[in-house]
N, C-alpha and C. Protein backbone atom coordinates (compact mmCIF):
# COMPACT_ATOMS: atom_id res chain seq x y z
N UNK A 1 51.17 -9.18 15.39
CA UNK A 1 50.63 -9.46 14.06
C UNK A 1 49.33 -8.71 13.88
N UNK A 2 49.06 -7.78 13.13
CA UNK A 2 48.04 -7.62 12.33
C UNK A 2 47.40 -8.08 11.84
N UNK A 3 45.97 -7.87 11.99
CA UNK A 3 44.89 -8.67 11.95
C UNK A 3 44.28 -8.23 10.46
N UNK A 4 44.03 -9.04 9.18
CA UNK A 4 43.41 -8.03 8.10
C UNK A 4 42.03 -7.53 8.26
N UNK A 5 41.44 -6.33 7.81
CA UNK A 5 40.33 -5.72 8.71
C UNK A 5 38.93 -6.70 7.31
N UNK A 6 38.10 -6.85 7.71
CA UNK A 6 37.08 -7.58 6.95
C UNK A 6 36.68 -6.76 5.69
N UNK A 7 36.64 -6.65 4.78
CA UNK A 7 35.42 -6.05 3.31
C UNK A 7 34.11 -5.85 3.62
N UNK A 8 33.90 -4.34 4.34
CA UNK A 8 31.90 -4.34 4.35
C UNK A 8 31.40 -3.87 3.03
N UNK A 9 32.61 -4.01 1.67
CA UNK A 9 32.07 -3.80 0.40
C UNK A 9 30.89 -4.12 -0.16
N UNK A 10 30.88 -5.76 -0.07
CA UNK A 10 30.15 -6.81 -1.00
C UNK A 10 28.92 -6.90 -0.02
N UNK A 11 28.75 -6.47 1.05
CA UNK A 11 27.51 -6.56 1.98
C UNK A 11 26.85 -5.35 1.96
N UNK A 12 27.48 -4.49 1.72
CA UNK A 12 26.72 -2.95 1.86
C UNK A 12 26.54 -2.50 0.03
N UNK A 13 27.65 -3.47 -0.60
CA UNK A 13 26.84 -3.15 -2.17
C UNK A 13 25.69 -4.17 -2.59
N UNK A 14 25.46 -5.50 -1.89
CA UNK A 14 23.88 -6.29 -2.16
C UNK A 14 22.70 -5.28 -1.61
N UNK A 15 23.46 -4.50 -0.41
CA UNK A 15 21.94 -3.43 0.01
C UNK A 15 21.73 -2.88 -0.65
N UNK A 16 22.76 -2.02 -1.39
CA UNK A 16 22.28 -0.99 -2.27
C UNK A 16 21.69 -1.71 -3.58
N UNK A 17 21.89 -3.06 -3.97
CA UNK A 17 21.24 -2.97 -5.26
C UNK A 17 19.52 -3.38 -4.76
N UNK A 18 20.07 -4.51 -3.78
CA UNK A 18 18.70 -4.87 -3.14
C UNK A 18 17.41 -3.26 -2.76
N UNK A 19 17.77 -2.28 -2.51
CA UNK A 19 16.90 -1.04 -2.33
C UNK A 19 16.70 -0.61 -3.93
N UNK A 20 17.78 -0.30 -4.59
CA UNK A 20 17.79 -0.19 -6.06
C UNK A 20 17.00 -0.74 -6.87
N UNK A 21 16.44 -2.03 -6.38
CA UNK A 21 15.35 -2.83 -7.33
C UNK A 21 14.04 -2.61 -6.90
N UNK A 22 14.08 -2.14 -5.54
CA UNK A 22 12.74 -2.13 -4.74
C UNK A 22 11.98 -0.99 -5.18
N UNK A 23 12.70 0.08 -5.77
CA UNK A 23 12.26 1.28 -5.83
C UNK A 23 11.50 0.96 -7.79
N UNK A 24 10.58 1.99 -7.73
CA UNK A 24 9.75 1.72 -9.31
C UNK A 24 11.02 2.57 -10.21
N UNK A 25 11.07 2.04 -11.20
CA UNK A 25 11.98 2.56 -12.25
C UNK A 25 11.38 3.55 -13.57
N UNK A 26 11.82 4.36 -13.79
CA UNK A 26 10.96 4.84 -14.55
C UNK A 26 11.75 5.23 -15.34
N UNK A 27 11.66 5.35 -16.78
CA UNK A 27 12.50 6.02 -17.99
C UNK A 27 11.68 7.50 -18.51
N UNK A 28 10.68 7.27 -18.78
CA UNK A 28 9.47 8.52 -19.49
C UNK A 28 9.53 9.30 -18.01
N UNK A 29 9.65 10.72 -18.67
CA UNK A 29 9.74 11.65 -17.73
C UNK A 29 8.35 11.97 -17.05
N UNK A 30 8.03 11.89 -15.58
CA UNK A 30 7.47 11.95 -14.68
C UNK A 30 8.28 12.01 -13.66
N UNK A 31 7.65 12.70 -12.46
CA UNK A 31 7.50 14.38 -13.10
C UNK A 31 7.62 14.84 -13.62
N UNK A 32 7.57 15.67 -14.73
CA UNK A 32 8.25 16.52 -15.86
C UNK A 32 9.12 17.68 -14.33
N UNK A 33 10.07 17.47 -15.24
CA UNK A 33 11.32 18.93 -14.82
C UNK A 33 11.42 19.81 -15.47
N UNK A 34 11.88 20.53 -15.32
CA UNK A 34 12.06 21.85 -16.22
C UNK A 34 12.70 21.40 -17.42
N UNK A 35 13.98 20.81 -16.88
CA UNK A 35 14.45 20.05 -18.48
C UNK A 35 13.75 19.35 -19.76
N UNK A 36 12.75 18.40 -18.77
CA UNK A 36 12.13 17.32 -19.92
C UNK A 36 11.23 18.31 -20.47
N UNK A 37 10.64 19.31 -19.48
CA UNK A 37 9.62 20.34 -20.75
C UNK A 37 10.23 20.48 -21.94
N UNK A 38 11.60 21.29 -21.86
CA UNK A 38 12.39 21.95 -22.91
C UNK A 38 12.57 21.47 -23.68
N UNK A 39 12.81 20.00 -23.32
CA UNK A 39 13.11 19.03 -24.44
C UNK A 39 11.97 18.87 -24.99
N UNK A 40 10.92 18.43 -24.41
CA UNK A 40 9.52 18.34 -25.27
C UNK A 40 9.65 19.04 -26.13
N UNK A 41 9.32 20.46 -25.72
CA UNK A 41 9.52 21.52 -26.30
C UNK A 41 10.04 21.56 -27.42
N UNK A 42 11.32 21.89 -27.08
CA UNK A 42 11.76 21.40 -28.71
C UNK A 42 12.06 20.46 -29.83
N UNK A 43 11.57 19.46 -29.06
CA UNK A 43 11.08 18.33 -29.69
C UNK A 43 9.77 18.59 -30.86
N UNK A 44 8.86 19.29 -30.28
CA UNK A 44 7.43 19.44 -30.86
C UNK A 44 7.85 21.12 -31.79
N UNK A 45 8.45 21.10 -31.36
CA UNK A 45 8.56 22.92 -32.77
C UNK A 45 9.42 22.49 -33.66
N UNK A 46 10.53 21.76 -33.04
CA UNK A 46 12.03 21.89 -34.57
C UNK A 46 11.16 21.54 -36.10
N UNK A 47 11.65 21.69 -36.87
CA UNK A 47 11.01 22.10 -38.20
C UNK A 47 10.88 20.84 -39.06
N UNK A 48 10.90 19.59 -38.13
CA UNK A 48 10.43 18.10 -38.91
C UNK A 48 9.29 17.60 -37.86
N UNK A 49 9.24 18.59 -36.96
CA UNK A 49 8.31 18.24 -36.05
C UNK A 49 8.51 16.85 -35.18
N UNK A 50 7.34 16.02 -34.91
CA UNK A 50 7.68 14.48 -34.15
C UNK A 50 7.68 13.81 -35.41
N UNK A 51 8.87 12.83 -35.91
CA UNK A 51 8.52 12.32 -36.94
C UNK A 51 8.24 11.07 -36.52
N UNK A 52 7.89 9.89 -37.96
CA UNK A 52 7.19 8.79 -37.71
C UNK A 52 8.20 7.70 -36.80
N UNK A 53 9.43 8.42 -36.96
CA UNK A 53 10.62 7.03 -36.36
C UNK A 53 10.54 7.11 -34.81
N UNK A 54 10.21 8.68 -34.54
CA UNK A 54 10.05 8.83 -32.77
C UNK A 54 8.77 8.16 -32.65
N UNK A 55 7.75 8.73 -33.23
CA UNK A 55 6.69 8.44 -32.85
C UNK A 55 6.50 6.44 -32.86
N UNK A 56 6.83 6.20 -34.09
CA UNK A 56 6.90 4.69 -34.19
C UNK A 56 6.77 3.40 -32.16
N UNK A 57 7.76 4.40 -31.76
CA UNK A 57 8.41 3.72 -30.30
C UNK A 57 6.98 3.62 -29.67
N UNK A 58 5.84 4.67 -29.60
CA UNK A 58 4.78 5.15 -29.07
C UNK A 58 3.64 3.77 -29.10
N UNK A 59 3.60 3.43 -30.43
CA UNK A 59 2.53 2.55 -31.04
C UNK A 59 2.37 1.15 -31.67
N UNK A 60 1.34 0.21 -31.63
CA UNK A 60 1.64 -0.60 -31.96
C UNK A 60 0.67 -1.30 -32.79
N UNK A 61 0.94 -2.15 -34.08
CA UNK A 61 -0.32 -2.84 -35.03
C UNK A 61 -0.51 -3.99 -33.96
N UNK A 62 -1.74 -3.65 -34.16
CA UNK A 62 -2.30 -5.62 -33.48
C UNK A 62 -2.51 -6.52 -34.22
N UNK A 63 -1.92 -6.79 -35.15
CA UNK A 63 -2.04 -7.80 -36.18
C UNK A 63 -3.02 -8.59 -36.25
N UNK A 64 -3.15 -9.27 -34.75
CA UNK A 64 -3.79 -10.80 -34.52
C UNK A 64 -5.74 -10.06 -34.72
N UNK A 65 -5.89 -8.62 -34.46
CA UNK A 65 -6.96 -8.26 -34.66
C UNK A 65 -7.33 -7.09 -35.42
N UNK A 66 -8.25 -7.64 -37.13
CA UNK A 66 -8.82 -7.30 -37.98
C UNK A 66 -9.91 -7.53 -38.37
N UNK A 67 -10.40 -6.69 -38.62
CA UNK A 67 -11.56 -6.62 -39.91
C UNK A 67 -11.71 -6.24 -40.92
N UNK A 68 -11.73 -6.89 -42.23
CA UNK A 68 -11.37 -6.56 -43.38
C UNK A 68 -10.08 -6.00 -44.00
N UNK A 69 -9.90 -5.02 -43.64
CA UNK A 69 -8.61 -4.08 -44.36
C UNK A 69 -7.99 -3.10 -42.80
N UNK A 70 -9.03 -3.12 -41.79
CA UNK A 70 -8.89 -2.54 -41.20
C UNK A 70 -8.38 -3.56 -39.73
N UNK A 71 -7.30 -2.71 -39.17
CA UNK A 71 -6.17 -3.42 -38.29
C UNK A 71 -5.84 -2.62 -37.41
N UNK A 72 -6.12 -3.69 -36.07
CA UNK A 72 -6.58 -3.12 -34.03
C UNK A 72 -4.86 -1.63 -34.43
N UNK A 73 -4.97 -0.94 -33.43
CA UNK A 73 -3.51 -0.48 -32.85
C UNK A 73 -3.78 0.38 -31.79
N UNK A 74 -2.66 0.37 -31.42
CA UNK A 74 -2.80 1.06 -29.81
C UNK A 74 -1.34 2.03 -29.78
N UNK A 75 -2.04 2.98 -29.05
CA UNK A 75 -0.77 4.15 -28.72
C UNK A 75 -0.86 4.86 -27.71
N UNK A 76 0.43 4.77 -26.95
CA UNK A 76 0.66 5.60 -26.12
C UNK A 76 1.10 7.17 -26.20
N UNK A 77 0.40 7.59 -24.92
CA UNK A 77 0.59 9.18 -24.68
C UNK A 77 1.35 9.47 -23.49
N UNK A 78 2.48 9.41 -23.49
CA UNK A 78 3.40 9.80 -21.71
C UNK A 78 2.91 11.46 -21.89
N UNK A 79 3.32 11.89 -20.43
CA UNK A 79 3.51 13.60 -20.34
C UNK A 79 4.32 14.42 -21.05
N UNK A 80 5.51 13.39 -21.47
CA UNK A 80 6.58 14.53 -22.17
C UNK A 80 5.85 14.30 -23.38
N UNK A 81 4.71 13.01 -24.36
CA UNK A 81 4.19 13.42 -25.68
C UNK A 81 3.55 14.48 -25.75
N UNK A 82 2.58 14.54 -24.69
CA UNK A 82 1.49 15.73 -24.28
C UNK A 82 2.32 16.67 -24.90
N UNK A 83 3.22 17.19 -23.91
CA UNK A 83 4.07 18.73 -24.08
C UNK A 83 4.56 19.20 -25.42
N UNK A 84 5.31 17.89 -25.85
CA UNK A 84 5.91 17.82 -27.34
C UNK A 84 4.82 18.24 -28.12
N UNK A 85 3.07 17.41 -28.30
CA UNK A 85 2.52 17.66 -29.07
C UNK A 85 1.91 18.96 -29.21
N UNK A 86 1.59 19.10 -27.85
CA UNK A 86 0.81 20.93 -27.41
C UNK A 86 2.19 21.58 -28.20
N UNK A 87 3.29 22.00 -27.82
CA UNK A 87 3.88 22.56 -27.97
C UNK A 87 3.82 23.12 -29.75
N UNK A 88 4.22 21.90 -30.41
CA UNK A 88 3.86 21.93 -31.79
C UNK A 88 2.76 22.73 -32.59
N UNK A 89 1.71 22.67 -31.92
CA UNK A 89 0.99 23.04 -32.36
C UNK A 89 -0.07 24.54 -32.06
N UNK A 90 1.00 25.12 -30.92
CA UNK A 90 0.40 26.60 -30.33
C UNK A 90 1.54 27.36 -31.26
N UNK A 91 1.14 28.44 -32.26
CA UNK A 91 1.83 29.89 -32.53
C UNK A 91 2.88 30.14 -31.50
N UNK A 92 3.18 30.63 -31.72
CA UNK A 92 4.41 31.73 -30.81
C UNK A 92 4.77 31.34 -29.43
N UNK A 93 4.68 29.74 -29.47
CA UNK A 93 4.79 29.46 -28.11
C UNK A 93 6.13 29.33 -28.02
N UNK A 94 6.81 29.68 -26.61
CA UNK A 94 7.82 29.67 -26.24
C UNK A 94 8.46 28.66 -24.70
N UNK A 95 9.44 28.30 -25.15
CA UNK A 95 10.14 27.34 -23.72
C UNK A 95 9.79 27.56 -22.62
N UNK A 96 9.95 28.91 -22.49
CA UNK A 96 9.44 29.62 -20.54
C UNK A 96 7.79 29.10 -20.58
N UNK A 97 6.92 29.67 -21.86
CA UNK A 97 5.81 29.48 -21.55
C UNK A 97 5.43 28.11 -21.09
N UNK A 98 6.01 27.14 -22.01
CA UNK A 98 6.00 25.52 -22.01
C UNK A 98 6.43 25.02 -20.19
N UNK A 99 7.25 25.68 -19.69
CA UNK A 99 7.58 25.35 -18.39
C UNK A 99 6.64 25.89 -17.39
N UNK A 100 5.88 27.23 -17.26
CA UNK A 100 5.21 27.76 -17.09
C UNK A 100 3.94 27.21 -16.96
N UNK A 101 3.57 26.37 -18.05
CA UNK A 101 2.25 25.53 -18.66
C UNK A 101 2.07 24.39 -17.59
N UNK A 102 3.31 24.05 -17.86
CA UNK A 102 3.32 22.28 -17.56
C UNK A 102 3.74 22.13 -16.13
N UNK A 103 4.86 22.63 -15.67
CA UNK A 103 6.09 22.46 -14.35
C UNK A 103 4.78 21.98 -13.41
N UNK A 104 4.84 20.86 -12.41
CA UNK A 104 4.37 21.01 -10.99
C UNK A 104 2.58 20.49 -11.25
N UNK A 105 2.39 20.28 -12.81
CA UNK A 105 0.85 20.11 -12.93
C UNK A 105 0.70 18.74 -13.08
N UNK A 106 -0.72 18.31 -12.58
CA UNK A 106 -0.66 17.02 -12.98
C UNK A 106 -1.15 16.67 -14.41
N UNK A 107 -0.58 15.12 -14.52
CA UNK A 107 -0.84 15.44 -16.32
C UNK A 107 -1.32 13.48 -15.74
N UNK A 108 -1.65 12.91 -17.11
CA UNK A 108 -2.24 11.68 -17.13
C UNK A 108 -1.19 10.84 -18.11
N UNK A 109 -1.06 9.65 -17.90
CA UNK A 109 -0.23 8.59 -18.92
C UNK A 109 -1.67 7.83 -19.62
N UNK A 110 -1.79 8.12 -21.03
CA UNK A 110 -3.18 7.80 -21.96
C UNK A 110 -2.37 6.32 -22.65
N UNK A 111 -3.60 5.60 -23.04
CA UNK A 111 -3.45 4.46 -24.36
C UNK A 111 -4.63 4.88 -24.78
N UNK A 112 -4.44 4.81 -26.10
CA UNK A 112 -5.62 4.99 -27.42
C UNK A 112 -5.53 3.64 -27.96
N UNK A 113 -6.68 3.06 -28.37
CA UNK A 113 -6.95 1.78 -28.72
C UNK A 113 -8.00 2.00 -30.03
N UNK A 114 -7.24 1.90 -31.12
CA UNK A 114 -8.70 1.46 -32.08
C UNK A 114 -8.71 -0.16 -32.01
N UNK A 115 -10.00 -0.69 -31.71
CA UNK A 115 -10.33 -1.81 -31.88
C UNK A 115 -11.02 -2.35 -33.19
N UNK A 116 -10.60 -3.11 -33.37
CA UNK A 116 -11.49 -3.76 -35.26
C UNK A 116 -11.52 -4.56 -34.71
N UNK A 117 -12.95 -5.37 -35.02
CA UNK A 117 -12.88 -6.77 -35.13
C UNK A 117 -14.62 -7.38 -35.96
N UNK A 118 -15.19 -6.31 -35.78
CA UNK A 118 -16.50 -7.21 -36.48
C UNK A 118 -17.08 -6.12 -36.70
N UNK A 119 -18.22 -5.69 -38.24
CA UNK A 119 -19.11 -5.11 -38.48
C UNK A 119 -20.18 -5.04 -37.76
N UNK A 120 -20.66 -3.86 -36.99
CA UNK A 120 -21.44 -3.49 -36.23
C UNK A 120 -21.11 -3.97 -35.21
N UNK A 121 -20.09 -3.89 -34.62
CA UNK A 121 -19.65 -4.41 -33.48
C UNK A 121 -21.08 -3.05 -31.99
N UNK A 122 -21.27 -4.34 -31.03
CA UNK A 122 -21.76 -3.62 -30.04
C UNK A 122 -21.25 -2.47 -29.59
N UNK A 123 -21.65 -1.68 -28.74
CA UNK A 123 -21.29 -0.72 -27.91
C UNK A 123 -20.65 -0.68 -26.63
N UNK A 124 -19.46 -0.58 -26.06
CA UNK A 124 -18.73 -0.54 -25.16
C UNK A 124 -18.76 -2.34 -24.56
N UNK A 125 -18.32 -2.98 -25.37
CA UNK A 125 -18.08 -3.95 -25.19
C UNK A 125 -16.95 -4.87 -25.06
N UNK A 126 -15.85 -4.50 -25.70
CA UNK A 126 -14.23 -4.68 -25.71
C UNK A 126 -14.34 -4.88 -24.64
N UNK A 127 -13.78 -5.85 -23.46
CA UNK A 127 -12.58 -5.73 -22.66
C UNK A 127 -11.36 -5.80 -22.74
N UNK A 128 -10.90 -4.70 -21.72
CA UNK A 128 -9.56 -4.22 -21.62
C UNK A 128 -8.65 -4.66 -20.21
N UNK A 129 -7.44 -5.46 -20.67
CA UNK A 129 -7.07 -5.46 -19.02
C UNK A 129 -5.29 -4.43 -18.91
N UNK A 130 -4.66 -4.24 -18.33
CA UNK A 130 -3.45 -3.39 -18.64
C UNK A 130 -2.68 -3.98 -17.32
N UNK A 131 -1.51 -4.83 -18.05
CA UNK A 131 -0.79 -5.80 -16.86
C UNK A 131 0.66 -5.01 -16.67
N UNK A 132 0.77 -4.65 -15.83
CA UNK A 132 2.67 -4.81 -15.38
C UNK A 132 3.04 -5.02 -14.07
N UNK A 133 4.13 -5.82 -14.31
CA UNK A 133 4.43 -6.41 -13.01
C UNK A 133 4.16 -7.43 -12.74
N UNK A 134 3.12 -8.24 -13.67
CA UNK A 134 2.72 -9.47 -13.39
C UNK A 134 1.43 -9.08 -12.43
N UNK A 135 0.74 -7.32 -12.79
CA UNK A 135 -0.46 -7.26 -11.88
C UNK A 135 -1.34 -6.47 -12.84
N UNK A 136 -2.48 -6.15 -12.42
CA UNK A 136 -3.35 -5.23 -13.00
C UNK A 136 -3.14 -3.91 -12.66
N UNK A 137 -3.16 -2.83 -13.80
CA UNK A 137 -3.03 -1.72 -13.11
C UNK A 137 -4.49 -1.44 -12.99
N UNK A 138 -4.79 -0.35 -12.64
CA UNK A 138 -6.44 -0.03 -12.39
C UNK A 138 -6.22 1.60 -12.88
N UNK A 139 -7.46 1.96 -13.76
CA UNK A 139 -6.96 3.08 -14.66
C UNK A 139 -8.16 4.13 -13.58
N UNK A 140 -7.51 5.27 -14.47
CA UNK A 140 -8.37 6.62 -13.65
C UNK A 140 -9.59 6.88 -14.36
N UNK A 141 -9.86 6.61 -15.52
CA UNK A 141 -10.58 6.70 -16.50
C UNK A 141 -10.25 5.64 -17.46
N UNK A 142 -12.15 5.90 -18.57
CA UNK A 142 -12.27 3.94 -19.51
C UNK A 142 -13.29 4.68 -20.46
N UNK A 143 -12.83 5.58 -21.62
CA UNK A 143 -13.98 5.81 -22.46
C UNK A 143 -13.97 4.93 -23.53
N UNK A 144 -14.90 4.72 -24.15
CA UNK A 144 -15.17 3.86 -25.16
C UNK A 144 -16.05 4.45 -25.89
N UNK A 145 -16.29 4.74 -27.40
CA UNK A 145 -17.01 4.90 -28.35
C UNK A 145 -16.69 4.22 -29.99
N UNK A 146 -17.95 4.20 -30.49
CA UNK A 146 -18.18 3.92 -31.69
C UNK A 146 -17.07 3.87 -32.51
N UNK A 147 -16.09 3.15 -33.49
CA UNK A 147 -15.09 2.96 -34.05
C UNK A 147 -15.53 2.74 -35.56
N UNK A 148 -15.04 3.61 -36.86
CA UNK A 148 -15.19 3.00 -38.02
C UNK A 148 -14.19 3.68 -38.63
N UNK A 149 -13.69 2.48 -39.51
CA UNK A 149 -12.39 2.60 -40.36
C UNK A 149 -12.60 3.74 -41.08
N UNK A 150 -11.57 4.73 -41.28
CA UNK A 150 -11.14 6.04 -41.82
C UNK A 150 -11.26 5.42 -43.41
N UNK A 151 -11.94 6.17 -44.33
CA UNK A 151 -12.10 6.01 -45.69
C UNK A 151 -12.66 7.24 -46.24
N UNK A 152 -12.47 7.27 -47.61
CA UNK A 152 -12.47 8.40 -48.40
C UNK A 152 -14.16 8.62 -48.78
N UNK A 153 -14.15 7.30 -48.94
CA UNK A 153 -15.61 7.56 -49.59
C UNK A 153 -16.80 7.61 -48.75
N UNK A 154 -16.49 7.95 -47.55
CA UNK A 154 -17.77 8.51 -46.64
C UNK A 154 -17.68 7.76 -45.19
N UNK A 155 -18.53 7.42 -44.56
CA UNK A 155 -18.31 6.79 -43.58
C UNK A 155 -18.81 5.20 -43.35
N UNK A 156 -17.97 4.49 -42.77
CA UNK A 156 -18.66 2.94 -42.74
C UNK A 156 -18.96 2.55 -42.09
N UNK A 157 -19.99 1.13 -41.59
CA UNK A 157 -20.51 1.05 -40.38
C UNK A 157 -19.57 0.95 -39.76
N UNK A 158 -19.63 0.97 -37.91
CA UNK A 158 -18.57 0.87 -36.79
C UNK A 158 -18.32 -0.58 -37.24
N UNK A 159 -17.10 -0.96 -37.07
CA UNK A 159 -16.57 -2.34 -37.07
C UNK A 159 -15.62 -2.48 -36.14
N UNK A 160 -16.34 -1.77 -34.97
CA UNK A 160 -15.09 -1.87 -33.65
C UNK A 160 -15.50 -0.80 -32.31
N UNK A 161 -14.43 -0.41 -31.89
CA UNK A 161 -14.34 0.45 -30.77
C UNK A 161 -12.97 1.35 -30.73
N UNK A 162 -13.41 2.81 -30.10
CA UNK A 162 -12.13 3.66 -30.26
C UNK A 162 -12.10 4.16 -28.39
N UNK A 163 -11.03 3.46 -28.12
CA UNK A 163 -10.91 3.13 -27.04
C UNK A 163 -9.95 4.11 -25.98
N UNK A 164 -10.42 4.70 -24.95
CA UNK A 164 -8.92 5.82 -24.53
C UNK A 164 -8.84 5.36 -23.11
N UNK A 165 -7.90 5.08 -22.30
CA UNK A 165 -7.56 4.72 -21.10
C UNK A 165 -6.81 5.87 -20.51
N UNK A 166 -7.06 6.53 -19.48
CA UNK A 166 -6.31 7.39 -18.52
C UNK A 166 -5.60 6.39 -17.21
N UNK A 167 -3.97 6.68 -17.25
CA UNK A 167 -3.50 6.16 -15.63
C UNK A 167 -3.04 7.67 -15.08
N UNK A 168 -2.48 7.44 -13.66
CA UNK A 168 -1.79 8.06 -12.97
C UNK A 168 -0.58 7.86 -13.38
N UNK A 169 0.30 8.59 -13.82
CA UNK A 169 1.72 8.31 -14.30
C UNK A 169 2.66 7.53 -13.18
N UNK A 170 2.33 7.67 -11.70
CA UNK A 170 3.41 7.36 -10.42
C UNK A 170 2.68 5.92 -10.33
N UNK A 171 1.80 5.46 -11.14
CA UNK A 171 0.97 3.92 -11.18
C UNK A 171 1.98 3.07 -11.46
N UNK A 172 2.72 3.65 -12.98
CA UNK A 172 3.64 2.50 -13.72
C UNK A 172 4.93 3.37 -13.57
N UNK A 173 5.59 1.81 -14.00
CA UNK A 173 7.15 2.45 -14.03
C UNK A 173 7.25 1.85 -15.56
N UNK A 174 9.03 1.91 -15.54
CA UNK A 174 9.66 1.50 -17.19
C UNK A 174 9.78 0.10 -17.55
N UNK A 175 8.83 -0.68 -16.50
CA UNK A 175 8.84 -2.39 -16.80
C UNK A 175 8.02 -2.47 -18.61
N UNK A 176 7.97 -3.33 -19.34
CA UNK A 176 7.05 -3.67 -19.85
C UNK A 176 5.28 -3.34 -19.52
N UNK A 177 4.74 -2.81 -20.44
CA UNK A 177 3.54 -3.20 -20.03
C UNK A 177 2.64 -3.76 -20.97
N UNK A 178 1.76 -4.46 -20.50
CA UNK A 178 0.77 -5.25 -21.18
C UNK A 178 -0.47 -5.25 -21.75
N UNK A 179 -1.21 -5.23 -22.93
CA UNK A 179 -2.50 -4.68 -23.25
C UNK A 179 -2.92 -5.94 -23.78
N UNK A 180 -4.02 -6.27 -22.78
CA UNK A 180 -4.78 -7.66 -23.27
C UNK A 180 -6.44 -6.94 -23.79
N UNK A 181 -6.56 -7.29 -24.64
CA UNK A 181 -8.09 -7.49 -25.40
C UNK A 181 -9.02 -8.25 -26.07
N UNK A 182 -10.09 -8.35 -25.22
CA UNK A 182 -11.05 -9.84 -25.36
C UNK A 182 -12.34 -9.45 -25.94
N UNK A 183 -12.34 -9.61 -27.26
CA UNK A 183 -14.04 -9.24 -27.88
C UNK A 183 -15.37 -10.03 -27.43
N UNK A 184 -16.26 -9.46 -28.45
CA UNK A 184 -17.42 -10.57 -27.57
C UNK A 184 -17.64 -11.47 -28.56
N UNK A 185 -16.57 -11.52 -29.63
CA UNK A 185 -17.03 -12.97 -30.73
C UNK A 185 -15.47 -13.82 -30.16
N UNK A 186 -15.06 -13.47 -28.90
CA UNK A 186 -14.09 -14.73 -28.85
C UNK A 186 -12.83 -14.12 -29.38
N UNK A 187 -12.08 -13.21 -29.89
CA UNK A 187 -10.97 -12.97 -30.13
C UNK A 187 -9.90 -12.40 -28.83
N UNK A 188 -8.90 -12.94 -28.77
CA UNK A 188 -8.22 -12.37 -27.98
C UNK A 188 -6.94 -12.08 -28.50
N UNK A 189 -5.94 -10.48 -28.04
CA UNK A 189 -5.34 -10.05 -28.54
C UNK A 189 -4.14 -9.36 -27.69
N UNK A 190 -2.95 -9.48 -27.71
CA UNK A 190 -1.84 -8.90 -26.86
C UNK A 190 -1.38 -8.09 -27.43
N UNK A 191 -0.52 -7.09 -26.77
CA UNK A 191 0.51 -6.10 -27.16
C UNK A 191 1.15 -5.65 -26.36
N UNK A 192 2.74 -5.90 -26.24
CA UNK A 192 3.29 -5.17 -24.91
C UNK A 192 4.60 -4.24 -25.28
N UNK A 193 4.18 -3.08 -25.02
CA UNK A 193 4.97 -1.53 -25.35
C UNK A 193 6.48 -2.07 -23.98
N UNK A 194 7.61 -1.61 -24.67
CA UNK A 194 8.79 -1.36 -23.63
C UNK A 194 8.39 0.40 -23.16
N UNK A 195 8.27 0.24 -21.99
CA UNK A 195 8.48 1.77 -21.44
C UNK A 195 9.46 2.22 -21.44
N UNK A 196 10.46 1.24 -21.40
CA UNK A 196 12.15 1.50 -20.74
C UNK A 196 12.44 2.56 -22.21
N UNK A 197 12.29 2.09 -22.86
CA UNK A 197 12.66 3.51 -24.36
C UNK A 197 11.96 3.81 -24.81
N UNK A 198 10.91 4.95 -24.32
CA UNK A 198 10.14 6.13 -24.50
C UNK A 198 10.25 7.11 -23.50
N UNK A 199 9.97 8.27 -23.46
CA UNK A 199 9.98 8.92 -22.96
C UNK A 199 8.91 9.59 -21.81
């Protein structure tokens, strides 16, 4: 009688998912490849340029924080926006050059933060924390300057902060991430971007 031989299927496929989860996930291209340049690339020249529906994925209103007419938002910059946007906006630039430019360099993952929240708001005073994972990331750079709502009729006092954060792109992966912001009159404010669909 023959013996039936055991299934090392279901034991050697929990390893593989079990390693599969362990590893950081990432959707937005980092490293850039030669491919994701191209795509940038022609992402940032075709003749509608980045429109507001791509870009939309990038950014976000902070509703919960205003002043007057004027309302917090935050936006992200991955490496493939970088490329897309450079690209757009150099003359006679071409794909090779774009690969040429970019391939093998290091580049930075940015958030831009306009902050509103009070007329004459202090100077570098916002805190900023940036969660994923259920941890803090810790950024490479934290500039902060003077913020006042864009208007026609000249300029108005700061009623905020214009805020830019630099990471290491191999920091985060395509989890969620988190943008907490705590003023100094007591407001606190969330926003959390899906990485998983951007680029």
């Amino acid at each position: 009688m023959v013996k039936a031989m055991s299934k090392p299927w279901p034991s050697i496929g929990a390893a593989l998912l079990a390693f599969s989860l362990a590893l950081p996930v990432r959707a937005y291209d980092v490293p850039l490849t030669e491919s994701s340049i191209r795509d940038a690339y022609f992402l940032g020249t075709r003749q509608s340029g980045l429109t507001p529906d791509f870009l939309a994925k990038y950014a976000l209103w902070i509703t919960g924080l205003k002043q007057g007419t004027c309302t917090s938002q935050a936006r992200l910059e991955t490496p493939f926006l970088q490329v897309a946007n450079y690209s757009g906006k150099i003359p006679n630039y071409s794909a090779q050059s774009a690969v040429q430019d970019f391939l093998g360099k290091p580049m930075s993952f940015r958030i831009h933060l306009d902050v509103c929240y009070r007329v004459h708001a202090p100077v570098n005073a916002v805190k900023v924390r940036i969660i994923q994972n259920k941890k803090e990331v810790a950024p490479v750079s934290f500039e902060s300057t003077p913020y006042s709502e864009p208007t026609e009729f000249g300029f108005l006092p700061p009623n905020g902060e214009q805020i830019v954060i630099e990471f290491r792109p191999a920091k985060l992966d395509s989890s969620d991430l988190t943008i907490l912001i705590d003023t100094t009159d007591g407001q606190h404010a969330e926003s959390v971007f899906d990485l998983a669909s951007i680029r």
